[in-house]
N, C-alpha and C. Protein backbone atom coordinates (compact mmCIF):
# COMPACT_ATOMS: atom_id res chain seq x y z
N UNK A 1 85.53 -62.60 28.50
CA UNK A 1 86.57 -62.54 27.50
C UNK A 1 85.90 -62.57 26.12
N UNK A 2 86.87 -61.52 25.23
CA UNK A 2 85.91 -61.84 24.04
C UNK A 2 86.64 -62.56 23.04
N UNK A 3 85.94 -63.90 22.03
CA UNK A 3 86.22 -64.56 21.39
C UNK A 3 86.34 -64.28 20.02
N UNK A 4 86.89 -64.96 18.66
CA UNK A 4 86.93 -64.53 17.63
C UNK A 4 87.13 -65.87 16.95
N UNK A 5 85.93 -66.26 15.86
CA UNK A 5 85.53 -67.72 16.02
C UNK A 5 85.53 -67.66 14.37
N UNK A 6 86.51 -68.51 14.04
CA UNK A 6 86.82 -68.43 12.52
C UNK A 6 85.97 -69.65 11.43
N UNK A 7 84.84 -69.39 10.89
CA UNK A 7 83.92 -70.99 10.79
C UNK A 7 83.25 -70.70 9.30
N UNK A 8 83.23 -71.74 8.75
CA UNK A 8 82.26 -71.66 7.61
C UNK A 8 80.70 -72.28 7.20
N UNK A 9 80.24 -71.68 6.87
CA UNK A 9 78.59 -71.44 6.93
C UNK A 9 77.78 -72.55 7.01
N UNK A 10 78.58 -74.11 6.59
CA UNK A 10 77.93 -75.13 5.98
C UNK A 10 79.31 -76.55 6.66
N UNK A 11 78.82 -77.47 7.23
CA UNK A 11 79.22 -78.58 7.24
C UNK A 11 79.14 -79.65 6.10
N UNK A 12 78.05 -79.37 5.07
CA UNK A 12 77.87 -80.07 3.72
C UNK A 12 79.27 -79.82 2.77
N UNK A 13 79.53 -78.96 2.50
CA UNK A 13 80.36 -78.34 1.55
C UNK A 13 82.24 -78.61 2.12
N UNK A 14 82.68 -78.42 1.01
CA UNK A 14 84.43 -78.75 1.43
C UNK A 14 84.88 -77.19 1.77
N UNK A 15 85.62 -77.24 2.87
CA UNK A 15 86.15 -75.76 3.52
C UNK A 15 87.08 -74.64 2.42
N UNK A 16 86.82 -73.85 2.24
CA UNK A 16 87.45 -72.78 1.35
C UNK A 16 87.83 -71.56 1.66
N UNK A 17 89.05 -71.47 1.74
CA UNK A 17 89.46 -69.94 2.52
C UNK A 17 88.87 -69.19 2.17
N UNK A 18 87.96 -68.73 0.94
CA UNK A 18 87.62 -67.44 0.89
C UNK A 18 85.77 -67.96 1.53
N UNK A 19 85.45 -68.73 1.93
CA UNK A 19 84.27 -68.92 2.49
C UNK A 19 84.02 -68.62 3.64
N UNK A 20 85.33 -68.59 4.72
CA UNK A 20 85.92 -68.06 5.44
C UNK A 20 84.66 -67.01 6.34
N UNK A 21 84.13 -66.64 7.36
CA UNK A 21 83.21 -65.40 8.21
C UNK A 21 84.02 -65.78 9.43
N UNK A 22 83.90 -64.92 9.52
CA UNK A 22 84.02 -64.57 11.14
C UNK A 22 83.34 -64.39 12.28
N UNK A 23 82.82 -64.09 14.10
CA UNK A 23 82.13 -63.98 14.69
C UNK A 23 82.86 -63.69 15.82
N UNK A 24 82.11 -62.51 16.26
CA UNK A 24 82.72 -62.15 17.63
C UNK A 24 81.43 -62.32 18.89
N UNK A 25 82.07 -62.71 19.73
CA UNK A 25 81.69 -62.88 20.85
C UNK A 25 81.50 -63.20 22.41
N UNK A 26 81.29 -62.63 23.47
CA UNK A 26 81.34 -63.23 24.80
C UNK A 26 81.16 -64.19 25.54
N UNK A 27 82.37 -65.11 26.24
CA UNK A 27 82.58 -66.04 27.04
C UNK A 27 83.35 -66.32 27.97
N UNK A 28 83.14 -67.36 28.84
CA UNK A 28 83.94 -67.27 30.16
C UNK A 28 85.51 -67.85 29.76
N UNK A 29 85.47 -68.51 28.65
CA UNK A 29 86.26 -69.65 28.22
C UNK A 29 86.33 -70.69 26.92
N UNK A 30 87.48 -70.80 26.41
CA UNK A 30 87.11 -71.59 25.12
C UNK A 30 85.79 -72.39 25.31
N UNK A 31 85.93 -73.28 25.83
CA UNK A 31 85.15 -74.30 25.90
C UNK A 31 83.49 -73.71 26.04
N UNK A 32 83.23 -72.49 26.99
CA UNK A 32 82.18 -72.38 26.83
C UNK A 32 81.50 -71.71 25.17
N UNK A 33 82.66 -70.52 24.71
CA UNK A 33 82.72 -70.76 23.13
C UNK A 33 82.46 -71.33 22.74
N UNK A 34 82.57 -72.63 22.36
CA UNK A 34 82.67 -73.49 21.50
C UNK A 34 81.07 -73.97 21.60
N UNK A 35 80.89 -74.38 22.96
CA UNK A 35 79.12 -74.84 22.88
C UNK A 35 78.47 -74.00 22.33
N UNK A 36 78.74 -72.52 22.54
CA UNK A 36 77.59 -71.82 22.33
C UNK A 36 77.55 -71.43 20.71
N UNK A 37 78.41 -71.62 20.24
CA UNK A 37 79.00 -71.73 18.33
C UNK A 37 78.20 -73.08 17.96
N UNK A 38 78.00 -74.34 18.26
CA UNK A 38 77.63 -75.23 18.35
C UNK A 38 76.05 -75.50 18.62
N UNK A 39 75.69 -74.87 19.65
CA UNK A 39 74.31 -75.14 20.04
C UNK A 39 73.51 -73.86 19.51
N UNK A 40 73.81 -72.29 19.02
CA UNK A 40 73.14 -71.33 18.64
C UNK A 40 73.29 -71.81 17.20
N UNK A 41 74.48 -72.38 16.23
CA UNK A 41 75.11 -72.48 14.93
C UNK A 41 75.03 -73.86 14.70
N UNK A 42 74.22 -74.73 14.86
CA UNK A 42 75.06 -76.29 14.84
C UNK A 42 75.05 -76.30 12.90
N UNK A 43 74.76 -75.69 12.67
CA UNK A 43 75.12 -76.04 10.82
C UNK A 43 76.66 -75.68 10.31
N UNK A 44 77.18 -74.49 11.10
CA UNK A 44 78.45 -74.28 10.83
C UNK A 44 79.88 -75.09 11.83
N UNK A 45 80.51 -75.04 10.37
CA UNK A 45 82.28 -76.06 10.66
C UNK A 45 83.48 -74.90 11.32
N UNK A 46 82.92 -75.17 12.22
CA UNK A 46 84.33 -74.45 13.49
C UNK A 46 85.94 -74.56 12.67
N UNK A 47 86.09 -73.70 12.35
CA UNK A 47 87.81 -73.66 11.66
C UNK A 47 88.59 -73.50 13.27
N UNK A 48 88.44 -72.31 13.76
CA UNK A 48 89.31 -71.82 14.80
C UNK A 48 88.13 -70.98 15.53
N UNK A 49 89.00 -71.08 17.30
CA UNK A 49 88.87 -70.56 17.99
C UNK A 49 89.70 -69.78 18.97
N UNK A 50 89.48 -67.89 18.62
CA UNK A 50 91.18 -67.14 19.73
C UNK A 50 90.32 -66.44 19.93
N UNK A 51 91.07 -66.50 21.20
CA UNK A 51 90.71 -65.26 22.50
C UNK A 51 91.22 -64.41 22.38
N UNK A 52 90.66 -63.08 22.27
CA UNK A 52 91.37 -61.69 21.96
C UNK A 52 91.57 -61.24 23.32
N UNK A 53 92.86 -60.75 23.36
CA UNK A 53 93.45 -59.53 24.14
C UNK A 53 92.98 -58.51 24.48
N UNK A 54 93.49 -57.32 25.13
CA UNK A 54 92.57 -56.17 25.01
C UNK A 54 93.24 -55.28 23.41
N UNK A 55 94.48 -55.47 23.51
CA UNK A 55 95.17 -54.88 22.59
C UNK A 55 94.81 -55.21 20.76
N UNK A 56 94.34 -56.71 20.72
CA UNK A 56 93.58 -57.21 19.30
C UNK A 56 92.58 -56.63 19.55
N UNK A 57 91.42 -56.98 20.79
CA UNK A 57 90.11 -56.83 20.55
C UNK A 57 89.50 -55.01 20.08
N UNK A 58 90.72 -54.10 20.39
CA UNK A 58 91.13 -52.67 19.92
C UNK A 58 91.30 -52.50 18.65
N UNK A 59 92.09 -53.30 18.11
CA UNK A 59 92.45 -53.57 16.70
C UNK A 59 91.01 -53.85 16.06
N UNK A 60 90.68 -55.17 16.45
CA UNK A 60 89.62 -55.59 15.70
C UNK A 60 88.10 -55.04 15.66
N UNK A 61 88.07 -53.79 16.90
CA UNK A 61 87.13 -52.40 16.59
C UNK A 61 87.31 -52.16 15.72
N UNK A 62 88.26 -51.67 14.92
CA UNK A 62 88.58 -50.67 13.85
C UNK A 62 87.90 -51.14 12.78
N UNK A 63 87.71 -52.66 12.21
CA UNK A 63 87.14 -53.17 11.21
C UNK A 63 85.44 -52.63 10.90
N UNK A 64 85.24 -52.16 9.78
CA UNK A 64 83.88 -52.34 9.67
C UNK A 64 83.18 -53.56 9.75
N UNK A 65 83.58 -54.43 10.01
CA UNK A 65 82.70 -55.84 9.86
C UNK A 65 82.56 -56.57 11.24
N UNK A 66 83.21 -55.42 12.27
CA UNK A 66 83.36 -55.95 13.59
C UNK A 66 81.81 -55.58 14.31
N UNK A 67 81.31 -57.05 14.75
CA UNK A 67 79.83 -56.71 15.63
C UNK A 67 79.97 -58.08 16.70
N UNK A 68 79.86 -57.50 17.99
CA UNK A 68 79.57 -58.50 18.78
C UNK A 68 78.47 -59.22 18.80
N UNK A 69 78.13 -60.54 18.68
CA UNK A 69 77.14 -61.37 18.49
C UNK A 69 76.77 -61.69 19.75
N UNK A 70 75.24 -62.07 20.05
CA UNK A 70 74.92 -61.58 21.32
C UNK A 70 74.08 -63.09 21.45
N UNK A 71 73.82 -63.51 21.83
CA UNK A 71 73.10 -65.13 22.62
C UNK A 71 71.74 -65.30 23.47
């Protein structure tokens, strides 16, 4: 399933919507998400974590800024 992991760059700093990145990537399950955001990223503050559909993860091709991140 592919994930779409909403986090900002720095745990030092106070959270700011426009600080805001994004990350796409493959997992069996939130939870395994989340470690691997955690243990590849441990500097960045996890905002959100959604599981795309097939019908978003279509959508969210279309973006130029869309790249699956690989582990």
């Amino acid at each position: 399933m592919t994930f779409k992991v909403y986090y900002q760059p720095s745990k030092k700093s106070n959270p700011k919507r426009e600080n805001t990145h994004v990350m796409y990537f493959e997992a069996k399950d939130e939870v395994e998400a989340r470690h691997l955001v955690e243990t590849y990223f441990p500097e960045y503050n996890v905002e959100f974590i959604e599981a795309l559909d097939e019908a978003t993860l279509e959508y969210e091709k279309q973006s130029v800024n869309f790249k699956l991140t690989e582990f």
